[in-house]
Protein backbone atom coordinates (compact mmCIF):
# COMPACT_ATOMS: atom_id res chain seq x y z
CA UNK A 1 9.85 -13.79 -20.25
CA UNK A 2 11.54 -10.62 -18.70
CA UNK A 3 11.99 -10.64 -15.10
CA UNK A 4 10.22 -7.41 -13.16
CA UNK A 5 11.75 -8.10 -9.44
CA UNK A 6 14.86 -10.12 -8.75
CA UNK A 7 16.15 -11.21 -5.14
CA UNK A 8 19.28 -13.04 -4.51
CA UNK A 9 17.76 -16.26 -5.13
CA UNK A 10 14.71 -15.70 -6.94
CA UNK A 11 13.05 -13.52 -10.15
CA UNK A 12 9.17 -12.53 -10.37
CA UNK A 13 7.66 -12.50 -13.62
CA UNK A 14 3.96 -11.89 -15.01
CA UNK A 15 1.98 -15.06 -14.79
CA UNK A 16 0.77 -16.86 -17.94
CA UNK A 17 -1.90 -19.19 -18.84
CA UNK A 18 1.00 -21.86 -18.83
CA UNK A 19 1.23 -21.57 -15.16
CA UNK A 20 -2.36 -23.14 -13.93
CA UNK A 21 -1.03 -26.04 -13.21
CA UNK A 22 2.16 -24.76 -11.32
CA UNK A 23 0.22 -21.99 -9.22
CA UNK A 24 -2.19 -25.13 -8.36
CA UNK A 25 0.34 -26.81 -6.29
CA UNK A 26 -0.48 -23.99 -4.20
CA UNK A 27 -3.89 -22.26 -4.91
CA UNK A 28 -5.75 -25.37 -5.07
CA UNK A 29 -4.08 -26.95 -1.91
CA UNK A 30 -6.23 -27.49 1.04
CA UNK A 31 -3.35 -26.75 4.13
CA UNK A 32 -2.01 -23.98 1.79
CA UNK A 33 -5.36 -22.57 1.32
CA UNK A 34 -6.90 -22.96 4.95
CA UNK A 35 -7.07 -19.13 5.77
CA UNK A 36 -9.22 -18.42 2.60
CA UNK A 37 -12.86 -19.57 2.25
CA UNK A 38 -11.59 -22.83 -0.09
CA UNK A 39 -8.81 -24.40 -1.92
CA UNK A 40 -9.29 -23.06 -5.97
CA UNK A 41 -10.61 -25.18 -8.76
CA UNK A 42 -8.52 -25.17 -11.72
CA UNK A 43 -10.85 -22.58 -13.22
CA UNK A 44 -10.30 -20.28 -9.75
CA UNK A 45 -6.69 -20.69 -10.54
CA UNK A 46 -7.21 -19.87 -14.23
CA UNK A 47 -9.64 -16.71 -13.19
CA UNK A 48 -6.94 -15.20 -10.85
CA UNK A 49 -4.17 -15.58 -13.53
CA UNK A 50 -6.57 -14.01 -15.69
CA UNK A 51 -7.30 -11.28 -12.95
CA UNK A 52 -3.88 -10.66 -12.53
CA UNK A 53 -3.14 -10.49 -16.24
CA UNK A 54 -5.56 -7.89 -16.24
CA UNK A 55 -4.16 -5.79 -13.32
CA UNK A 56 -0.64 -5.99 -15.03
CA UNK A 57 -2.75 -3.94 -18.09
CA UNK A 58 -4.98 -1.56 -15.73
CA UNK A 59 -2.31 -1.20 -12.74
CA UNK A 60 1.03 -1.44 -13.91
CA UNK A 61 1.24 -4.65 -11.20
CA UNK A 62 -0.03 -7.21 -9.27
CA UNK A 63 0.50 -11.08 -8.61
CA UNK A 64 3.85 -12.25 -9.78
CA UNK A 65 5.17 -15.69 -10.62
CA UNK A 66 8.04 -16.79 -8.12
CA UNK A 67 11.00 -18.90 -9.83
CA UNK A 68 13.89 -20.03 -8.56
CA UNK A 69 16.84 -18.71 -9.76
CA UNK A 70 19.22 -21.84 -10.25
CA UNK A 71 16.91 -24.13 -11.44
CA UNK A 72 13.81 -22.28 -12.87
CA UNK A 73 11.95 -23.94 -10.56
CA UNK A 74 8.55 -22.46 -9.65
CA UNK A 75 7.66 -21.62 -5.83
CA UNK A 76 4.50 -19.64 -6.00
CA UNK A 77 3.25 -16.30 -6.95
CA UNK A 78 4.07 -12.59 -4.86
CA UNK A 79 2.97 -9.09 -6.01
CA UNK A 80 1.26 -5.98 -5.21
CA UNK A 81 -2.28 -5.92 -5.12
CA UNK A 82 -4.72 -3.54 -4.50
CA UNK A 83 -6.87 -4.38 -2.09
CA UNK A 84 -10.13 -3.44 -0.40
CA UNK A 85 -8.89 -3.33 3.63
CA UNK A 86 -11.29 -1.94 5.69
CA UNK A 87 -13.29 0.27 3.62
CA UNK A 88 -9.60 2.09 2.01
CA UNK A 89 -8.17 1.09 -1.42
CA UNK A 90 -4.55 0.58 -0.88
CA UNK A 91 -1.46 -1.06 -2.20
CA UNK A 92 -1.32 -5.04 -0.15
CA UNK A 93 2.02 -7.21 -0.30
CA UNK A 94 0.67 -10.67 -0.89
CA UNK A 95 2.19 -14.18 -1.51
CA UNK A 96 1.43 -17.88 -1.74
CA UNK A 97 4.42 -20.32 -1.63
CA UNK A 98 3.88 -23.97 -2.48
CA UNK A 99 4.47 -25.86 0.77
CA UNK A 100 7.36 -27.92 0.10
CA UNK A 101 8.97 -24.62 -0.35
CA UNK A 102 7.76 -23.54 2.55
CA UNK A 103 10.24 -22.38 5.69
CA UNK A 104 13.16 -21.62 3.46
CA UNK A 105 13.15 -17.46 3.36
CA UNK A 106 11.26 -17.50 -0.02
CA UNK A 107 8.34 -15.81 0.79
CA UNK A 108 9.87 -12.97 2.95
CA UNK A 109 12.68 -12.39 0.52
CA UNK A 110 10.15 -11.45 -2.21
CA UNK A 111 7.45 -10.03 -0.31
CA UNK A 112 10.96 -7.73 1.06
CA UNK A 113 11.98 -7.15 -2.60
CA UNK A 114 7.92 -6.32 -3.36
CA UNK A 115 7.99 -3.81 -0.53
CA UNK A 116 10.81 -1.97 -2.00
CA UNK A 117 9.12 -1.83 -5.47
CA UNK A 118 6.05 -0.83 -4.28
CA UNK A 119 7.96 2.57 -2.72
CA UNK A 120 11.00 2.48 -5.19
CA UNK A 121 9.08 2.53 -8.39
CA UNK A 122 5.68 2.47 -8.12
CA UNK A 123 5.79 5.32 -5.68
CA UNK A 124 3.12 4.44 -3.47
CA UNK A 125 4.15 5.88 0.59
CA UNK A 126 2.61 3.07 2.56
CA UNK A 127 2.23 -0.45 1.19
CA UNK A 128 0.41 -2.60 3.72
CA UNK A 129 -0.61 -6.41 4.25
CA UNK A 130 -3.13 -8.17 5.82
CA UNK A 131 -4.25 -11.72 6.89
CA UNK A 132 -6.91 -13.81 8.81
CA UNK A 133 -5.60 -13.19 12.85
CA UNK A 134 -5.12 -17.03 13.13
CA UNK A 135 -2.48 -16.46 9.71
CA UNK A 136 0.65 -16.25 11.88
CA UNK A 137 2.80 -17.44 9.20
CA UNK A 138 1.94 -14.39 7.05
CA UNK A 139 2.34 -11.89 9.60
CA UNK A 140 5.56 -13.16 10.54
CA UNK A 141 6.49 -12.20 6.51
CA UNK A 142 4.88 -8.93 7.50
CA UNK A 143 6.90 -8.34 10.62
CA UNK A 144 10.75 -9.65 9.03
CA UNK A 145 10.31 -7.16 6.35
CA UNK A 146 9.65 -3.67 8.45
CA UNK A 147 5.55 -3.88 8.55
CA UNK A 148 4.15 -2.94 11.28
CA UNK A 149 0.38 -4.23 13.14
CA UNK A 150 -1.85 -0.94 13.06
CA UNK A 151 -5.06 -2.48 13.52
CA UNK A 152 -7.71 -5.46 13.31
CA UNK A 153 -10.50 -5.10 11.53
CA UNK A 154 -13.91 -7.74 10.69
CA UNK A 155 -14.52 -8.77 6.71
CA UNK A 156 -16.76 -11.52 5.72
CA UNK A 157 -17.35 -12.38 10.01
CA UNK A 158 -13.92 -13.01 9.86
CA UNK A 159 -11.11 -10.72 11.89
CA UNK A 160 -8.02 -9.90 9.72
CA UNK A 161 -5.41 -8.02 10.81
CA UNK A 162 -3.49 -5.25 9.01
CA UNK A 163 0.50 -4.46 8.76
CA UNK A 164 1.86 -1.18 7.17
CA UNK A 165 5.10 -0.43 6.49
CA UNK A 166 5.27 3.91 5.61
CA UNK A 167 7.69 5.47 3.93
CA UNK A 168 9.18 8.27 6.47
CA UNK A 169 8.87 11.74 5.35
């Protein structure tokens, strides 16, 4: 399948049915999930393949599978989303990295490369990204590659703050 992003170390490609039980190592994972409302059943992870096979039809984009370069091994899935933040449709960052992978650069090299397709291509002149507060680990990603905190805001009781990197005129 054709690569749509590459990185240094890494590709992102669409995501396929054949990848439920790769993505579970992550979506279904209780430590990995633990800033969303659950870990997924296998039919979650099959609905937001689905999902995203849809958005790759309506949008143009969206979730991406991760691999490894030099051994085609999968990490996790990265893309651009859009994403209901506070009441504003906009273009979100977002990735989920299997945990053994975990600590090693992956996710902020291709949420980096994601953040320069987002402006690069799909022309959008803010792309933003947003997590529970207690999601340090995310907003860490969000900080390395140029996003900056503009505001917290409540969804679902819970507060999640939002990064935006914009494009400067």
């Amino acid at each position: 399948m054709k690569s749509i992003i590459e990185t240094r170390r890494m590709y992102l490609r669409q995501l396929t049915p054949e990848d439920i039980s790769s993505l579970s190592l992550v979506l279904s994972d209780k430590e990995s999930m633990k800033h969303y409302p659950h870990a997924f059943s296998n039919e979650e992870v099959e609905n937001w393949i689905e999902r995203n096979m849809e958005r790759y039809k309506n949008d143009g984009f969206g979730l991406w599978a991760v691999i490894r370069k030099a051994d085609n091994q999968f990490l996790g899935d990265c893309g651009i989303t859009l994403q209901n933040i506070d009441g504003d449709i906009l273009p979100e960052i977002g990735f989920h990295i299997i945990k053994t992978f975990c600590n090693k650069g992956y996710a902020t090299e291709v949420a980096e490369a994601c953040k320069k397709y987002a402006i690069e291509v799909l022309g959008f002149k803010s792309i933003y990204s947003y997590s529970e507060v207690e999601n340090k680990a995310s907003q860490r990603v969000s900080s390395k590659i140029g996003l900056n905190k503009v505001k917290t805001f409540i969804k679902d009781g819970i507060e999640e703050v939002v990064y935006e990197y914009k494009v400067s005129e």
